[in-house]
Structure formats: C-alpha cells, structure tokens
N, C-alpha and C. Protein backbone atom coordinates (compact mmCIF):
# COMPACT_ATOMS: atom_id res chain seq x y z
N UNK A 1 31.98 -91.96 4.58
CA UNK A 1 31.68 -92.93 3.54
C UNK A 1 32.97 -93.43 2.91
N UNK A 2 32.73 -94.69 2.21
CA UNK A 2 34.04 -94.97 1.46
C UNK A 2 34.39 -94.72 0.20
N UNK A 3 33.23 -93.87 -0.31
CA UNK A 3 33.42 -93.36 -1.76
C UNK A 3 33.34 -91.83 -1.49
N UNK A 4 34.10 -91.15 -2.58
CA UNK A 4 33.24 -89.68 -2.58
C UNK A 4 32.36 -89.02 -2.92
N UNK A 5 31.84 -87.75 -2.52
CA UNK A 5 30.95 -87.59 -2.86
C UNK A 5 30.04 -87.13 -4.14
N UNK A 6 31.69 -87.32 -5.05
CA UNK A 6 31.09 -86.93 -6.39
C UNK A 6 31.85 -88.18 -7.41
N UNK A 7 31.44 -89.22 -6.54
CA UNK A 7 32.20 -90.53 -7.35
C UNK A 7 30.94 -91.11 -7.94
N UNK A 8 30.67 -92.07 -8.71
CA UNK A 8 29.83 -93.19 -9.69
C UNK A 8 28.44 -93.18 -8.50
N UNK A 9 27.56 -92.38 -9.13
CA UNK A 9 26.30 -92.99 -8.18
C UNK A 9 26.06 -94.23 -8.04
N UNK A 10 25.82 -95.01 -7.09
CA UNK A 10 25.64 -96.30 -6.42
C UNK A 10 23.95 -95.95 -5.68
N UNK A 11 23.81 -97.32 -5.72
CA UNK A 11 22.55 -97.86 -5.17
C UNK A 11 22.71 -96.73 -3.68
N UNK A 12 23.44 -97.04 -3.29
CA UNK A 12 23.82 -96.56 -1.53
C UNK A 12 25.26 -96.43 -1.74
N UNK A 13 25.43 -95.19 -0.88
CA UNK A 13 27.18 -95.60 -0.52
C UNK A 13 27.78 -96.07 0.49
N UNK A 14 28.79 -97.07 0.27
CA UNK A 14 29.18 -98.10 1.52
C UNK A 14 29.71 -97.03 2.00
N UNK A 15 29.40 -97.58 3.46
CA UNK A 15 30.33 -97.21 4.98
C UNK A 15 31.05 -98.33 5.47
N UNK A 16 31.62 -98.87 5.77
CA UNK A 16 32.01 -99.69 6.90
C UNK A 16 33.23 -99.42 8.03
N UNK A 17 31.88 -99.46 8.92
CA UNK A 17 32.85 -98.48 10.53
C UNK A 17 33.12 -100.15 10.72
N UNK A 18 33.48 -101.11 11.08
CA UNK A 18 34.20 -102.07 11.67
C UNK A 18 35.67 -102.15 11.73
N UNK A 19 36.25 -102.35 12.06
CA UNK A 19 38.26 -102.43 11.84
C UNK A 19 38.16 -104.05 11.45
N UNK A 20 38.71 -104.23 10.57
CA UNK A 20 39.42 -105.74 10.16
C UNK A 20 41.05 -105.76 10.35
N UNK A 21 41.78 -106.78 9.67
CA UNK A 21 43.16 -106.36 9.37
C UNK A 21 43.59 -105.05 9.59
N UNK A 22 43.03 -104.23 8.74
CA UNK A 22 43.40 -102.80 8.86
C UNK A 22 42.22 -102.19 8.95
N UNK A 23 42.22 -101.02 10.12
CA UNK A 23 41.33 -99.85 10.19
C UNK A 23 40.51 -99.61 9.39
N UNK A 24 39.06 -99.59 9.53
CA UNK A 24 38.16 -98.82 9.01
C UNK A 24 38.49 -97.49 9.06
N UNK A 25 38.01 -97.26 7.12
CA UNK A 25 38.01 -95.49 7.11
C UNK A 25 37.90 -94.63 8.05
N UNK A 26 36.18 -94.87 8.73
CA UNK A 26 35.70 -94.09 9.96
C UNK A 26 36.53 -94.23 11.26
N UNK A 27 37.25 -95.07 11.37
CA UNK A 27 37.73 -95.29 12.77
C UNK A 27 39.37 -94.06 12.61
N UNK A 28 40.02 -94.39 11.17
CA UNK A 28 41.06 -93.56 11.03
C UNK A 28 40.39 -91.99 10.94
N UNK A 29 39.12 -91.76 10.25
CA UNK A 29 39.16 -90.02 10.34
C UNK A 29 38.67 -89.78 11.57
N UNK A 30 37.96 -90.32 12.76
CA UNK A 30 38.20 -90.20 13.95
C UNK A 30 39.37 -89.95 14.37
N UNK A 31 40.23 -90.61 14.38
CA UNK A 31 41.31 -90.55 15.03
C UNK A 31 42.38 -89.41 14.52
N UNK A 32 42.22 -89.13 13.04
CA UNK A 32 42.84 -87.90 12.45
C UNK A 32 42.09 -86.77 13.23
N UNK A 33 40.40 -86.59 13.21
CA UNK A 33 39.88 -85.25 13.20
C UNK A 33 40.90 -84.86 15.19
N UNK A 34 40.62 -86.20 16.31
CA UNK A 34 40.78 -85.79 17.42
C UNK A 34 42.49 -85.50 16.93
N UNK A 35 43.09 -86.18 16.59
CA UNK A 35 45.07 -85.68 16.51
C UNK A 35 44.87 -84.00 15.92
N UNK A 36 43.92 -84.13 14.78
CA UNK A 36 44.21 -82.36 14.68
C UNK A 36 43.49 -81.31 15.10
N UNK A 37 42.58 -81.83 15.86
CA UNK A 37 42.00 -80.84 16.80
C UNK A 37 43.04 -80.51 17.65
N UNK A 38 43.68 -81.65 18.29
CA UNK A 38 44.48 -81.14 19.31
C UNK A 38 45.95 -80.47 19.21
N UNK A 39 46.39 -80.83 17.98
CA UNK A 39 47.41 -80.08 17.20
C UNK A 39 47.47 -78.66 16.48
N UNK A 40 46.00 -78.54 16.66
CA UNK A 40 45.26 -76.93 15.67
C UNK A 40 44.94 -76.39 16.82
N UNK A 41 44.75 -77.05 17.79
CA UNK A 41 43.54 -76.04 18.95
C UNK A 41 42.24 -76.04 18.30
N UNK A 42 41.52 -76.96 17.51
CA UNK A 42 40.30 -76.55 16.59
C UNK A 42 39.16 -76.93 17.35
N UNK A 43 38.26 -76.90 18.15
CA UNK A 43 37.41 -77.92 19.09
C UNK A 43 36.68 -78.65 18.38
N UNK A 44 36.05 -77.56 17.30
CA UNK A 44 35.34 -78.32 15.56
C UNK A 44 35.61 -79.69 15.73
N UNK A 45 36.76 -80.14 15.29
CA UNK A 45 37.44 -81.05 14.79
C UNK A 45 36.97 -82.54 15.49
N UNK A 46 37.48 -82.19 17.00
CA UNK A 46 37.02 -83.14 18.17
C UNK A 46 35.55 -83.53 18.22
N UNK A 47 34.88 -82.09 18.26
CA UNK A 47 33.36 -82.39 18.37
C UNK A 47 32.85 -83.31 17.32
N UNK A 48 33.24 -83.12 15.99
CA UNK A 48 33.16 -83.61 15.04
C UNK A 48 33.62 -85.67 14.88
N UNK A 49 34.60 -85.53 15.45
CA UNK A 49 35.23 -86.87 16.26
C UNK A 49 34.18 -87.78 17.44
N UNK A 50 33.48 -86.98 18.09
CA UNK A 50 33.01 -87.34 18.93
C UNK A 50 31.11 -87.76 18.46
N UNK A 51 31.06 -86.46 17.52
CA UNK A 51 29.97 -86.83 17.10
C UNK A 51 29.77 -88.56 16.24
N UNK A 52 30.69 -88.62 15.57
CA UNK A 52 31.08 -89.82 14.74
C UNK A 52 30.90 -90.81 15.82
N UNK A 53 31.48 -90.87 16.65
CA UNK A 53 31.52 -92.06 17.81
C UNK A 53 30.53 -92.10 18.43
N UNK A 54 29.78 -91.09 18.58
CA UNK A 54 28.33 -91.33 19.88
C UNK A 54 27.56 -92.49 18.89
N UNK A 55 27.30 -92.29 17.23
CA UNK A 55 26.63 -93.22 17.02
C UNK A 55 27.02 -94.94 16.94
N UNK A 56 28.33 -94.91 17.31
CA UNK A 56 28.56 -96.40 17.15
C UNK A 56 29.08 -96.61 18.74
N UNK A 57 28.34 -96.36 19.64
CA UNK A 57 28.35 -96.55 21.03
C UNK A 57 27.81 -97.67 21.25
N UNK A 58 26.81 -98.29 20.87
CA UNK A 58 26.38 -99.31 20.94
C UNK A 58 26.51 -100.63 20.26
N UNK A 59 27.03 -100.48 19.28
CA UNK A 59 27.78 -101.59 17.96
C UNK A 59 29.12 -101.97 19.12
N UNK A 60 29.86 -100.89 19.56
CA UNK A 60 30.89 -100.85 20.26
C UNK A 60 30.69 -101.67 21.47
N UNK A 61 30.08 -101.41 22.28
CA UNK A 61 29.89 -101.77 23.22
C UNK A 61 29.72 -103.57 23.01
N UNK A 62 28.74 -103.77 21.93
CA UNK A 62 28.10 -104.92 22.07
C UNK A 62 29.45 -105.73 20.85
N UNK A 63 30.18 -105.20 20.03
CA UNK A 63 30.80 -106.48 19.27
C UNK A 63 32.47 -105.45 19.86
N UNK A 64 32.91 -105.45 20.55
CA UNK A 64 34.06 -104.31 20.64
C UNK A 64 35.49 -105.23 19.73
N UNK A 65 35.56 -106.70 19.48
CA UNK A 65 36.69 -106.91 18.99
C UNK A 65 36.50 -106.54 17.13
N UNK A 66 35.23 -106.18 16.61
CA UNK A 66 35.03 -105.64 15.77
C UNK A 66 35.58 -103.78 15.63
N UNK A 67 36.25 -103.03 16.61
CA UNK A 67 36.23 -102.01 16.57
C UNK A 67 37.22 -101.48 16.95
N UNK A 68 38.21 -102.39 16.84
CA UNK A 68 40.05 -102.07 18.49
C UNK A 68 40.34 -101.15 17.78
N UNK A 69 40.30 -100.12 16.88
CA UNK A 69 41.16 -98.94 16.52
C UNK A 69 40.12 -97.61 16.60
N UNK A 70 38.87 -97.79 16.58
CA UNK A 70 37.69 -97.37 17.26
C UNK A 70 37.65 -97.09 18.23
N UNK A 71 38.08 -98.16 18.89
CA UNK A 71 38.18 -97.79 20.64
C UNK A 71 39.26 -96.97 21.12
N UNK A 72 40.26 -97.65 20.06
CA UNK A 72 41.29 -96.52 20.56
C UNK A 72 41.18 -95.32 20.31
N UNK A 73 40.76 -94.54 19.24
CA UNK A 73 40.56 -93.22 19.32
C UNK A 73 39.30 -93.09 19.87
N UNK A 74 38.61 -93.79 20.22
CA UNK A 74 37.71 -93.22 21.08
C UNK A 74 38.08 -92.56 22.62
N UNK A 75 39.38 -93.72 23.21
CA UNK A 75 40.15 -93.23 24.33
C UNK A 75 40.48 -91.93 24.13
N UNK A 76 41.07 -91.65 23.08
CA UNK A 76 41.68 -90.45 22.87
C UNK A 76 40.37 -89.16 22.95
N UNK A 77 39.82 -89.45 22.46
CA UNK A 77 38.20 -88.42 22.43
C UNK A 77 37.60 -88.07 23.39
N UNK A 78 37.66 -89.34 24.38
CA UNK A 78 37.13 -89.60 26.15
C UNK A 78 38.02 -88.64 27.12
N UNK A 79 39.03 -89.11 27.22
CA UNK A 79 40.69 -88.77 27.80
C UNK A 79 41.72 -87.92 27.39
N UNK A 80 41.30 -87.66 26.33
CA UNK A 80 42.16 -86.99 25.74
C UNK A 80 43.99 -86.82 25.36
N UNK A 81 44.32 -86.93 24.19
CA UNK A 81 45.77 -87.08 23.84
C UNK A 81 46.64 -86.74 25.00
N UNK A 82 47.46 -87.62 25.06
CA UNK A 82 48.98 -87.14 25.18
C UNK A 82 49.76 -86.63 24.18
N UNK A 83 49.82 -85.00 24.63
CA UNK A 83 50.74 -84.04 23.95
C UNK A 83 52.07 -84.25 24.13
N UNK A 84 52.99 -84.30 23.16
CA UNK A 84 53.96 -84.44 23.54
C UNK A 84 54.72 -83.37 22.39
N UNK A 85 55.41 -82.01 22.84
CA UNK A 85 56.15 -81.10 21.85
C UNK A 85 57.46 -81.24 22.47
N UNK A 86 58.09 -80.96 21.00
CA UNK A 86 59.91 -81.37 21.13
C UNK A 86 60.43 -80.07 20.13
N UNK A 87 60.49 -79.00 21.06
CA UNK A 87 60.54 -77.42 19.32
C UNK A 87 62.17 -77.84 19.09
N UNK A 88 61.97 -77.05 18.15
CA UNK A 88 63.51 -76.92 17.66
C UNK A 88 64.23 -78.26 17.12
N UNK A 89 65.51 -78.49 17.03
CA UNK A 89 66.13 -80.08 16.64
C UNK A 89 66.38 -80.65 18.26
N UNK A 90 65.29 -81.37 18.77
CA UNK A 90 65.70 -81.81 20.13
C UNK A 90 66.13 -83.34 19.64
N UNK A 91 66.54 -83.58 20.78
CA UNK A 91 67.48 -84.87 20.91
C UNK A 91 66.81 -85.78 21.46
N UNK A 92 65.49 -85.36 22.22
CA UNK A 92 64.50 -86.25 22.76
C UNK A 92 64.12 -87.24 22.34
N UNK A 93 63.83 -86.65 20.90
CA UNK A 93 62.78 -88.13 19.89
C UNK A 93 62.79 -89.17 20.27
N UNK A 94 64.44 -89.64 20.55
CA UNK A 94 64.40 -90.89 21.25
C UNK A 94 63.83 -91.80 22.06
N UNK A 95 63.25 -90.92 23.05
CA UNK A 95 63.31 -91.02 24.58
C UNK A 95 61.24 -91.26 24.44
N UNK A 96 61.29 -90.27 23.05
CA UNK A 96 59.36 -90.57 23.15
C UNK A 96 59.38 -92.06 22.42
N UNK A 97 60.09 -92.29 21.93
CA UNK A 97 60.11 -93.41 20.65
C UNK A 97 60.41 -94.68 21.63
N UNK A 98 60.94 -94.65 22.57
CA UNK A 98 61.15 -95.66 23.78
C UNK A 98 60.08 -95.79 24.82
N UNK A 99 58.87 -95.11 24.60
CA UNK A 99 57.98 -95.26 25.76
C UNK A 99 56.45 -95.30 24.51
N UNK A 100 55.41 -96.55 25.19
CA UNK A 100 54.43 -96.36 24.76
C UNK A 100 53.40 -95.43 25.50
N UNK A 101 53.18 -94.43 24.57
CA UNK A 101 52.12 -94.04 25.58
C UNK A 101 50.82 -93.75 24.22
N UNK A 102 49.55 -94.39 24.85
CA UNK A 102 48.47 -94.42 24.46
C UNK A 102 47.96 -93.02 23.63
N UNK A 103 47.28 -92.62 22.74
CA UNK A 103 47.05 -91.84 22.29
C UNK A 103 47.61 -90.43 22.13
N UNK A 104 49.04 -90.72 21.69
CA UNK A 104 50.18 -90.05 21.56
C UNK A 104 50.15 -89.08 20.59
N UNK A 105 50.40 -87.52 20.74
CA UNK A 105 49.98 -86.51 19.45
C UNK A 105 51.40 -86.18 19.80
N UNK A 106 52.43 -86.27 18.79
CA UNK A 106 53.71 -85.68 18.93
C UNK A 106 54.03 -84.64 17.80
N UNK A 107 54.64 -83.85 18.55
CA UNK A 107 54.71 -82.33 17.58
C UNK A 107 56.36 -82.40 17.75
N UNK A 108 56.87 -81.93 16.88
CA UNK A 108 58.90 -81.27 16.76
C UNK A 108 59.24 -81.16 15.65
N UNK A 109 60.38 -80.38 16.18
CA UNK A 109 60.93 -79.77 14.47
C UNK A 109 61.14 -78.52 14.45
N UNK A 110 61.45 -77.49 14.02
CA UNK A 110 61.43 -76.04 13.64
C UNK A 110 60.74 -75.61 12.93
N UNK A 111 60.02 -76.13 12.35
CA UNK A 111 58.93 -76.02 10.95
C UNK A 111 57.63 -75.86 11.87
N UNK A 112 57.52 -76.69 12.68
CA UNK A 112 56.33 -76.79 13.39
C UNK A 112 55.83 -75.41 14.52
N UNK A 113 56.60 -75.01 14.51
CA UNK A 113 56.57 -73.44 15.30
C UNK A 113 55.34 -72.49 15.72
N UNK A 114 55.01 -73.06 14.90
CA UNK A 114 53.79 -72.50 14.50
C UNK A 114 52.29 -72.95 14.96
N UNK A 115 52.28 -74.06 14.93
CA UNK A 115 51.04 -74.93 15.50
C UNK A 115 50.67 -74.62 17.27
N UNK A 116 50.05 -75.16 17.42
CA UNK A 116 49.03 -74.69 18.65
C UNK A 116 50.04 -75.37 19.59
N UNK A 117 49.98 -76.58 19.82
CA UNK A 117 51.19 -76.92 20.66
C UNK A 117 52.25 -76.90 20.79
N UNK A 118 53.04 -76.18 19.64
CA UNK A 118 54.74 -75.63 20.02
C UNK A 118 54.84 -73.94 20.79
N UNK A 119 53.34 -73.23 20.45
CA UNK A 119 53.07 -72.09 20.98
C UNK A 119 54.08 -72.06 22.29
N UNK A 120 54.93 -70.87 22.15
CA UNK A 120 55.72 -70.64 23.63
C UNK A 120 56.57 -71.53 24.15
N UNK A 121 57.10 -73.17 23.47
CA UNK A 121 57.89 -73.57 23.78
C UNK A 121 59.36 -73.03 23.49
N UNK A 122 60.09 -73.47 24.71
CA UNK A 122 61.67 -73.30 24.43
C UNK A 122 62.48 -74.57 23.87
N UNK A 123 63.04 -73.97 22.37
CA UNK A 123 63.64 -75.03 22.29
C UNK A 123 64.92 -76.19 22.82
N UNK A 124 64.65 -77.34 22.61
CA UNK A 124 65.73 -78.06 23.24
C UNK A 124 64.98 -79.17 24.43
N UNK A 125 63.95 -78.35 24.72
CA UNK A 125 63.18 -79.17 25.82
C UNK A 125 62.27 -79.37 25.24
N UNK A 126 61.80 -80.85 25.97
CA UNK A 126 60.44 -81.46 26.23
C UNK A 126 59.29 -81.37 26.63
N UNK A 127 57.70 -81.45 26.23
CA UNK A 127 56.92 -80.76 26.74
C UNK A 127 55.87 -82.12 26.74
N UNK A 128 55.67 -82.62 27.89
CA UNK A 128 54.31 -83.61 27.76
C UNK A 128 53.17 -82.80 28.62
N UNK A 129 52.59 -82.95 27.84
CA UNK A 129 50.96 -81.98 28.38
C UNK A 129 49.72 -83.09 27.77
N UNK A 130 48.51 -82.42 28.55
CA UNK A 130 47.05 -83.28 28.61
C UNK A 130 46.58 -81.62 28.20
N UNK A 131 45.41 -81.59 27.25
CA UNK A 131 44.83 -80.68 27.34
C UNK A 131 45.42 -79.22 27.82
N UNK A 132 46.58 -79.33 26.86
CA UNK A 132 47.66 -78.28 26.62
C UNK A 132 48.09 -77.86 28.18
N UNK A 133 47.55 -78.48 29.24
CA UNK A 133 48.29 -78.62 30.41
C UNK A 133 49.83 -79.32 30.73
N UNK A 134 50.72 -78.96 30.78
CA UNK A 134 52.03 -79.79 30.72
C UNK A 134 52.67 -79.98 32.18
N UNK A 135 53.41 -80.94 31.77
CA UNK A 135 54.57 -81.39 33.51
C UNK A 135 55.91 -80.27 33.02
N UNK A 136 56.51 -80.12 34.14
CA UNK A 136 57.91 -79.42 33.79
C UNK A 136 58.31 -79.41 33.03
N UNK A 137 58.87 -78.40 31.86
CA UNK A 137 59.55 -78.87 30.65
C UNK A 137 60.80 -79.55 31.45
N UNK A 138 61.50 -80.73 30.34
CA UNK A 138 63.07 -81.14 30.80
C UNK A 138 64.09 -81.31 29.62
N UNK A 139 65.20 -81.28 29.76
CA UNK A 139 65.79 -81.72 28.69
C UNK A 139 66.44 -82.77 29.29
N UNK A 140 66.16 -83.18 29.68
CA UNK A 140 66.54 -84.65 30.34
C UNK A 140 65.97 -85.95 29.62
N UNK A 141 66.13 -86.67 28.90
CA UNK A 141 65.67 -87.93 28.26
C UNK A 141 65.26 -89.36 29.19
N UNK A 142 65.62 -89.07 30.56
CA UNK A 142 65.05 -89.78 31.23
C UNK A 142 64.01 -89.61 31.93
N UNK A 143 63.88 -88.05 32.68
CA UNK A 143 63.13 -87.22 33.23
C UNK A 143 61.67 -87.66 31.89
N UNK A 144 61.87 -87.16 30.60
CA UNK A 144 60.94 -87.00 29.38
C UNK A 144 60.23 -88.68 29.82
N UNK A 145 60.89 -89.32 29.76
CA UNK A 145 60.41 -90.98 30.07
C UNK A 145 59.74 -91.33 30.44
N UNK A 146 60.08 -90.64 32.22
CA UNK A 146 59.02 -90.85 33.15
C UNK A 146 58.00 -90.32 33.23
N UNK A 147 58.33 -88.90 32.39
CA UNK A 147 56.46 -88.13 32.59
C UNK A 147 55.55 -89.20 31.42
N UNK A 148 56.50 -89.34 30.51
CA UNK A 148 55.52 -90.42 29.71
C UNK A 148 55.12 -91.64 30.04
N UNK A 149 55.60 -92.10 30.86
CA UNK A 149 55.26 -93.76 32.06
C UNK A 149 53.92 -92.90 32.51
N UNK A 150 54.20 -91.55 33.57
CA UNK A 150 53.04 -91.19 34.15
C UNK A 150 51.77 -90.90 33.82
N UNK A 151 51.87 -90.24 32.17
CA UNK A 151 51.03 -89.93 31.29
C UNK A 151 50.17 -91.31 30.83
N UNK A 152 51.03 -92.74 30.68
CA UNK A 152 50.59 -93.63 30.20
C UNK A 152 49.41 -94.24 31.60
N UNK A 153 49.96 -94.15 32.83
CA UNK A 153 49.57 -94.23 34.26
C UNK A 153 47.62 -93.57 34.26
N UNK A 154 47.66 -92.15 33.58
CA UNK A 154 46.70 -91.95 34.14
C UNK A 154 45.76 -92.00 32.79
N UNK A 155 46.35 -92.38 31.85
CA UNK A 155 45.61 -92.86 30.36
C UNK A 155 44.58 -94.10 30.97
N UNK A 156 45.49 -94.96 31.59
CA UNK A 156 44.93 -96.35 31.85
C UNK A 156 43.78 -96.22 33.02
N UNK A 157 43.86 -95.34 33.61
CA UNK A 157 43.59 -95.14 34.98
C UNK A 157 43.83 -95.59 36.20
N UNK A 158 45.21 -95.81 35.96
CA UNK A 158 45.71 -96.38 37.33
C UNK A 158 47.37 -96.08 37.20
C-alpha cells in the first residue's frame, strides 16, 4: 500500500502498482524483497516477491509499458540475480561499473563479510554467481567483464 498501516483512516488505501516517471512503490519492494533475499539467503523474501507479482500477471501482460520496472524485477524473480561479490577493498568495482548486467545484486567491502554472498570468499577477487553458483573467481578486471557480458548473455537468453 502507499500509506501505512497505522496512518489517517481513508475510505480505502491507495495502491498503485503501475510505474510512471518513477517506480511504483510495489514494483520497488519487489525488487528490494528479491535483492535481499538473495543477499540474506532468505527464500521468505523472494517468495514473498513473487507472490506480489503472480497477481499483476495479467495487468502485465496486457498494458506492459505501464509496468517497465515491474518487469524488470520480475526478470530478476523468473531468472534470477546476477550475484556479483567483491570481499575485502577490491579494485574490481570498476570493471562491474563498466558492464551492464541486468538484475545486478552487488555485494563488497569488508563490512559485508558477513552476508550470505561474501560467505567463503577470498579477498581481492571477484565472484559472479547465479543462484550462489559462481564462474572462477578472478582478479583480473577483464576476465570479471567477460563473465559479466556472459551473465548478461544468458539473462537475455541468448
């Protein structure tokens, strides 16, 4: 909803799932619940993401330029994020910040240590993973590039 739940009783409380200019509420806590599901390991979170979207499957379908940030985390919900962890002070950032890749969950830092996807990384290297599945770690900034071209490759499906 766009009010809370202990704000000014109203007739009804507005929703509006559409994206205009900027994102609808619902389309951004979609897209938060799937980024921190996959950043927590929480499945909650996703299911919860997904539940939100099964009901506007059909609004979607039928007006979709009403919904482009909708859709996009819906990709992400379908397909699931590109993980991308950088532990420690890596030098990478760059190298993710130079490649688009579609439904991008990026984790780094030393602080972050802790979270579900820095679990067991070595720092200094790069980690792009799908469903905490990853390609070779590298510390290579070009190597990092291309797994993210590839990652973007099978986002699109092709």
């Amino acid at each position: 909803f766009d009010t809370a739940s202990d704000a000014e009783v109203l007739v009804t409380r507005p929703r509006d799932v559409t994206d205009n200019a900027v994102p609808s509420g619902s389309s951004l806590a979609v897209e938060l619940l799937a980024i921190l599901g996959d950043v927590f390991d929480v499945p909650l979170y996703r299911e919860r993401a997904s539940r939100v979207l099964e009901g506007l499957v059909e609004p979607m379908a039928r007006y979709p330029t009403a919904f482009g940030h909708a859709l996009g985390a819906t990709d992400m919900v379908v397909r699931g994020a590109v993980e991308v962890a950088l532990p420690g002070t890596s030098g990478l950032a760059a190298a993710v910040a130079d490649e688009y890749a579609p439904s991008l969950v990026l984790v780094g830092g030393a602080a972050s240590s802790d979270l579900a996807l820095m679990a067991g990384r070595a720092e200094g290297l790069g980690y792009v993973c799908r469903s905490y599945s990853c390609e070779k770690p590298t510390a290579d900034a070009g190597e990092l590039r291309e797994q993210l071209r590839g990652a973007r490759r099978s986002s699109s499906g092709g």
